[in-house]
C-alpha atoms as a PDB file:
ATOM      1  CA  UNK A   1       0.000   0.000   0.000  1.00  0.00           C
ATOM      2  CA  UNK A   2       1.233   3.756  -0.657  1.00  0.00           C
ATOM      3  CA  UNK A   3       0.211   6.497   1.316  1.00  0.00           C
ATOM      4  CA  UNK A   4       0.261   9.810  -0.607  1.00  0.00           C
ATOM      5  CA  UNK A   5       1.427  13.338   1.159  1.00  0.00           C
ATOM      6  CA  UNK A   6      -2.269  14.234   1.332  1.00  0.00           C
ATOM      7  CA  UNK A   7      -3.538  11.215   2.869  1.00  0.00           C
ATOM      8  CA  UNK A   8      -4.453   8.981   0.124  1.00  0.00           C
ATOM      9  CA  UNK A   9      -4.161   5.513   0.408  1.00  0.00           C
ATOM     10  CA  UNK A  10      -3.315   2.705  -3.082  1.00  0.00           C
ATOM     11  CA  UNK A  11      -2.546  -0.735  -3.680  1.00  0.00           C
ATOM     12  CA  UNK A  12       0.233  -0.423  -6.212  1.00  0.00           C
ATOM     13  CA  UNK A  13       2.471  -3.074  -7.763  1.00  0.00           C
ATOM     14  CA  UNK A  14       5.604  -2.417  -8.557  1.00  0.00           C
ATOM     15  CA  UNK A  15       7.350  -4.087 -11.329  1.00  0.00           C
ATOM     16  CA  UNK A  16      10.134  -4.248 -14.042  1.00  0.00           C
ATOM     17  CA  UNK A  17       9.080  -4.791 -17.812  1.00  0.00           C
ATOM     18  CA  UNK A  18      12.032  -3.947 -20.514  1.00  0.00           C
ATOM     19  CA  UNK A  19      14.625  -3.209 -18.015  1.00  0.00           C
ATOM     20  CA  UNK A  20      13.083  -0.076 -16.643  1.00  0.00           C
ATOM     21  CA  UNK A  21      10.455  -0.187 -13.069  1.00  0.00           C
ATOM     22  CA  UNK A  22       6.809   0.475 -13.166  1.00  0.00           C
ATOM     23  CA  UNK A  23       4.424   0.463 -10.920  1.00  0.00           C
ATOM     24  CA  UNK A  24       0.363  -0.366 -11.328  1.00  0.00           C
ATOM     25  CA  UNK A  25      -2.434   1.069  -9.364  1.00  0.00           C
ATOM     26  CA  UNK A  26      -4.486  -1.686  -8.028  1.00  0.00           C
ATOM     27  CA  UNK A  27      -6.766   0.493  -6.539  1.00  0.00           C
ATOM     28  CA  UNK A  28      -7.715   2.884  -3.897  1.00  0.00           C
ATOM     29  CA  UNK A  29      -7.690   2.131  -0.315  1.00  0.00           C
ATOM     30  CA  UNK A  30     -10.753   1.423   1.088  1.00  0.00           C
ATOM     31  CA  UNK A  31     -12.918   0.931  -1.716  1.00  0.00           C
ATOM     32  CA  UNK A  32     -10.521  -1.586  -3.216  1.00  0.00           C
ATOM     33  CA  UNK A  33     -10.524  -4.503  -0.838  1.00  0.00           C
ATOM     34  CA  UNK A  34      -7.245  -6.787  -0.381  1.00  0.00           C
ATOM     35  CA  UNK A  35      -8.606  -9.470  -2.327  1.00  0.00           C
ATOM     36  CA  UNK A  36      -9.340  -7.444  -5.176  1.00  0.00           C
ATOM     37  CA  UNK A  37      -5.771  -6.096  -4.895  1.00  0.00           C
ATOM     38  CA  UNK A  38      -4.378  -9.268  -4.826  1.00  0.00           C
ATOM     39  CA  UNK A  39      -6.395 -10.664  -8.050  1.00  0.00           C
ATOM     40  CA  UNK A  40      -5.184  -7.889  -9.928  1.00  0.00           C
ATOM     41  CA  UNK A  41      -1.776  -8.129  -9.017  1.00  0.00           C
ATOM     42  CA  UNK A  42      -2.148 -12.160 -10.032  1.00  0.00           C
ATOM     43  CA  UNK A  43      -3.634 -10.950 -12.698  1.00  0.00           C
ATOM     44  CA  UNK A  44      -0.992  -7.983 -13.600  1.00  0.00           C
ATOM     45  CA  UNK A  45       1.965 -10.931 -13.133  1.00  0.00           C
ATOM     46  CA  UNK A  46       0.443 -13.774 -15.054  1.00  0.00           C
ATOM     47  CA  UNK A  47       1.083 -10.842 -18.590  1.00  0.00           C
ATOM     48  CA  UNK A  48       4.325 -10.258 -16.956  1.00  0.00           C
ATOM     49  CA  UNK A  49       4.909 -13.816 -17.324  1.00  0.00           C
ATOM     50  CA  UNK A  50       3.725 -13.804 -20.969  1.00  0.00           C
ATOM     51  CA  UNK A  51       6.011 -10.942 -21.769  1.00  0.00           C
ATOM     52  CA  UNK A  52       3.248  -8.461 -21.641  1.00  0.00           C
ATOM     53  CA  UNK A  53       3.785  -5.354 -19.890  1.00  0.00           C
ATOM     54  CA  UNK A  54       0.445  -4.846 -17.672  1.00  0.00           C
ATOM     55  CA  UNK A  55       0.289  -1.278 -18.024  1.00  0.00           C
ATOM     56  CA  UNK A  56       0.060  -0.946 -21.892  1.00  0.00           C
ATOM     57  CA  UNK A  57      -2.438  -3.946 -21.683  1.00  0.00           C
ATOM     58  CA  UNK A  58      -4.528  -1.947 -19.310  1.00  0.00           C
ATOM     59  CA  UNK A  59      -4.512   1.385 -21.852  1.00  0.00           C
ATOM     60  CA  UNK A  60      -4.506  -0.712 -25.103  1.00  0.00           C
ATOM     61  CA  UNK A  61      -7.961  -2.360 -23.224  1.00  0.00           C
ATOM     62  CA  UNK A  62      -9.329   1.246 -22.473  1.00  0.00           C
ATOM     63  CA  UNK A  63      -8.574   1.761 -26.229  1.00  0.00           C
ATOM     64  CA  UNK A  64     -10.468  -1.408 -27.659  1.00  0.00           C
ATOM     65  CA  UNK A  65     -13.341  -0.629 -25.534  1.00  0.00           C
ATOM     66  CA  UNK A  66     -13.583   3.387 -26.808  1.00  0.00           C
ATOM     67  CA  UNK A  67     -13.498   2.444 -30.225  1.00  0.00           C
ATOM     68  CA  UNK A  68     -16.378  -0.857 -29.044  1.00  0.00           C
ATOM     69  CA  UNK A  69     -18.640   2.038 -27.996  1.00  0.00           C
ATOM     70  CA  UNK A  70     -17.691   4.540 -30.928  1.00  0.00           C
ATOM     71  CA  UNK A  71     -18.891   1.467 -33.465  1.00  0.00           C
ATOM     72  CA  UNK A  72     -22.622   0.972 -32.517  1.00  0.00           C
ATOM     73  CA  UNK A  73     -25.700   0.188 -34.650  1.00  0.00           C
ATOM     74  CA  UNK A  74     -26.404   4.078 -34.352  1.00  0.00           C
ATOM     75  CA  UNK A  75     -23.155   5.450 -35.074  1.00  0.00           C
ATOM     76  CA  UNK A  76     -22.552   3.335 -38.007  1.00  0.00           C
ATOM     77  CA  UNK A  77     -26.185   4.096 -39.615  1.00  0.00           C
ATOM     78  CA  UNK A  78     -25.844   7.491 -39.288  1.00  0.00           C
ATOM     79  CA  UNK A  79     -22.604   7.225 -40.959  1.00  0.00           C
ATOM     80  CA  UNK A  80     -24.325   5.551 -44.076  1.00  0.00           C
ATOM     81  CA  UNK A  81     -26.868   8.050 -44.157  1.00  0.00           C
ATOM     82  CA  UNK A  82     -24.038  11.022 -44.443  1.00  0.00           C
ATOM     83  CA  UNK A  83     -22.997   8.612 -47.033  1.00  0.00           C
ATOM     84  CA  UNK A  84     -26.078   8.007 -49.158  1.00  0.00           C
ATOM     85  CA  UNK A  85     -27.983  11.022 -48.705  1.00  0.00           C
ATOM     86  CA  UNK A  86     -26.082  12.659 -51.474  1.00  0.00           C
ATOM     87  CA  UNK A  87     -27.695  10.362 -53.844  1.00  0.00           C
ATOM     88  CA  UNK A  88     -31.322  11.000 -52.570  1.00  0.00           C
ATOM     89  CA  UNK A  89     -33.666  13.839 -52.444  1.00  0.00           C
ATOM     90  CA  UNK A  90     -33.826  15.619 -49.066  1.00  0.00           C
ATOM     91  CA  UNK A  91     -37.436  14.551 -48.459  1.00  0.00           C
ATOM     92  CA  UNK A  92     -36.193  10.946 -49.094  1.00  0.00           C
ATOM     93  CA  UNK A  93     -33.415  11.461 -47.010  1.00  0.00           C
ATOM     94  CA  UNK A  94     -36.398  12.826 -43.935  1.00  0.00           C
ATOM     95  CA  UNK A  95     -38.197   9.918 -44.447  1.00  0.00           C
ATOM     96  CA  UNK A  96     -34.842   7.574 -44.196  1.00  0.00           C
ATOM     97  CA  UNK A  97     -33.636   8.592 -41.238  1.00  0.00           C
ATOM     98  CA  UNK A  98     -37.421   8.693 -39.675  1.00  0.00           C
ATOM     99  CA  UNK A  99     -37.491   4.964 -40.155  1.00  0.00           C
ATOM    100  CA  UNK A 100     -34.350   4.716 -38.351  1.00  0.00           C
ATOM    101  CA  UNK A 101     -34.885   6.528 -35.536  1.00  0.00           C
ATOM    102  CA  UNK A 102     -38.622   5.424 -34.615  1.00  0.00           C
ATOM    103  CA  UNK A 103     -38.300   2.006 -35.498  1.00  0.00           C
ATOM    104  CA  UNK A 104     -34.334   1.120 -34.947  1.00  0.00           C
ATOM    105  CA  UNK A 105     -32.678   3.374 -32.662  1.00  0.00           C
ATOM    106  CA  UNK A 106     -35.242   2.830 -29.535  1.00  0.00           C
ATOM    107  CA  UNK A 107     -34.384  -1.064 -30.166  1.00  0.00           C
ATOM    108  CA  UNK A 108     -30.508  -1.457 -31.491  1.00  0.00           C
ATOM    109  CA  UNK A 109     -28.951   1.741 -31.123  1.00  0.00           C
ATOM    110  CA  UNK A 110     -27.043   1.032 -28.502  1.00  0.00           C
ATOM    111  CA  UNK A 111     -25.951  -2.568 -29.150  1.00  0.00           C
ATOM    112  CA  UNK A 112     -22.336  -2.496 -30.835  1.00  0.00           C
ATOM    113  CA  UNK A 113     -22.481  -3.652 -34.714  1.00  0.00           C
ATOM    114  CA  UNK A 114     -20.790  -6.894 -34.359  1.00  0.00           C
ATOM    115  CA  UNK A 115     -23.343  -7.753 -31.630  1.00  0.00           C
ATOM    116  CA  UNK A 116     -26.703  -6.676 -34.022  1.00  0.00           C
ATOM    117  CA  UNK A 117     -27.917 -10.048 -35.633  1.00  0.00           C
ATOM    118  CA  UNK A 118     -30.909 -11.563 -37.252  1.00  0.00           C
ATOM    119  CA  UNK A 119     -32.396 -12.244 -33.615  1.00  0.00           C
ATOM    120  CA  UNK A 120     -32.568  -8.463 -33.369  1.00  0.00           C
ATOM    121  CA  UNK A 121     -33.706  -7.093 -36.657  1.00  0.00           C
ATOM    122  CA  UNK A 122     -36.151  -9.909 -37.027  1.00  0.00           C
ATOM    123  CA  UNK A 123     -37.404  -8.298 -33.587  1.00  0.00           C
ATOM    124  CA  UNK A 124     -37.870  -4.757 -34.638  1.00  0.00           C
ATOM    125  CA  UNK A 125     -39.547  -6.012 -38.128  1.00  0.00           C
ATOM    126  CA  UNK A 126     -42.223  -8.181 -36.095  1.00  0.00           C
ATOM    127  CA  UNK A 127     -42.912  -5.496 -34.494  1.00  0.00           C
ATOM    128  CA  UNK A 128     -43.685  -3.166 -37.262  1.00  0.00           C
ATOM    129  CA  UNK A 129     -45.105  -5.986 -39.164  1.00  0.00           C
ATOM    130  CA  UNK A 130     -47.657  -6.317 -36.070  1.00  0.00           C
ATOM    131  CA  UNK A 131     -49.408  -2.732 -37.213  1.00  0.00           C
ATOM    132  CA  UNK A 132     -49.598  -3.809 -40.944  1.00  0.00           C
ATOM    133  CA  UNK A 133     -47.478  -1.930 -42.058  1.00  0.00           C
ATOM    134  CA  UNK A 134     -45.493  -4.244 -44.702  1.00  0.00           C
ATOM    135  CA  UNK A 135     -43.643  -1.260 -46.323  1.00  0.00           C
ATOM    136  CA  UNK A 136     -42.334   0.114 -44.095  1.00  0.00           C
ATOM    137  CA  UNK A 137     -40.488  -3.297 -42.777  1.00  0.00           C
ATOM    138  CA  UNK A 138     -39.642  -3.859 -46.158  1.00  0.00           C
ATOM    139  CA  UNK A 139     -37.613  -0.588 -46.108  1.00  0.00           C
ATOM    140  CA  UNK A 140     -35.874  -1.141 -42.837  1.00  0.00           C
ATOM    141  CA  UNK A 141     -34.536  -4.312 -43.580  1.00  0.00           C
END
């Protein structure tokens, strides 16, 4: 544990990875309990053990999860429509988007693109299919 000059308390690991010492915040004392600690630091020397330095694992993580969230069903469809709405009027353009946002969005928007499947667009076109209106699910697909 380290005790900073204003009081604060971590569980930090201290290591050496390509000949030069590091050290890895565990967590903060109290919230971080002493099992937790000690998981991570299993956890922190099992990479070491691999040859992978723990830190860049933990910011290359932070990375692949940023760019996870930046790649959803609703970022990527809106990208299209920048995309294609050069080649349509602006009315048809309206009426695109519309069907995405009151029939997808609500539904998908959130989920990340690899994750959006048949399962889930079969969903959202059952339930427009349910008010008759065949069109319209005919478009969204």
């Amino acid at each position: 544990m380290e005790i900073s000059p204003a009081g604060g308390k971590w569980w930090r690991l201290k290591y050496r990875h390509g000949g030069k010492e590091k050290r890895l915040s565990l967590g903060v004392y109290p919230e971080t309990t002493l099992a937790a600690a000690r998981k991570g630091r299993d956890d922190a020397r099992r990479l070491l053990a691999d040859g992978v330095d723990p830190s860049a694992e933990r910011k290359a993580a932070e990375i692949r999860q940023r760019i996870a969230g930046a790649n959803t069903f609703e970022t990527v469809a809106l990208e299209w429509l920048e995309l294609k709405q050069h080649d349509w009027t602006e009315k048809n353009a309206a009426k695109e988007r519309g069907r995405l946002v009151n029939h997808c969005f609500p539904w998908i928007g959130k989920i990340p693109i690899n994750d959006v499947g048949t399962v889930e667009i079969r969903g959202i076109l059952d339930r427009i299919l349910k008010h008759r209106n065949v069109d319209t699910a005919h478009r969204v697909r």
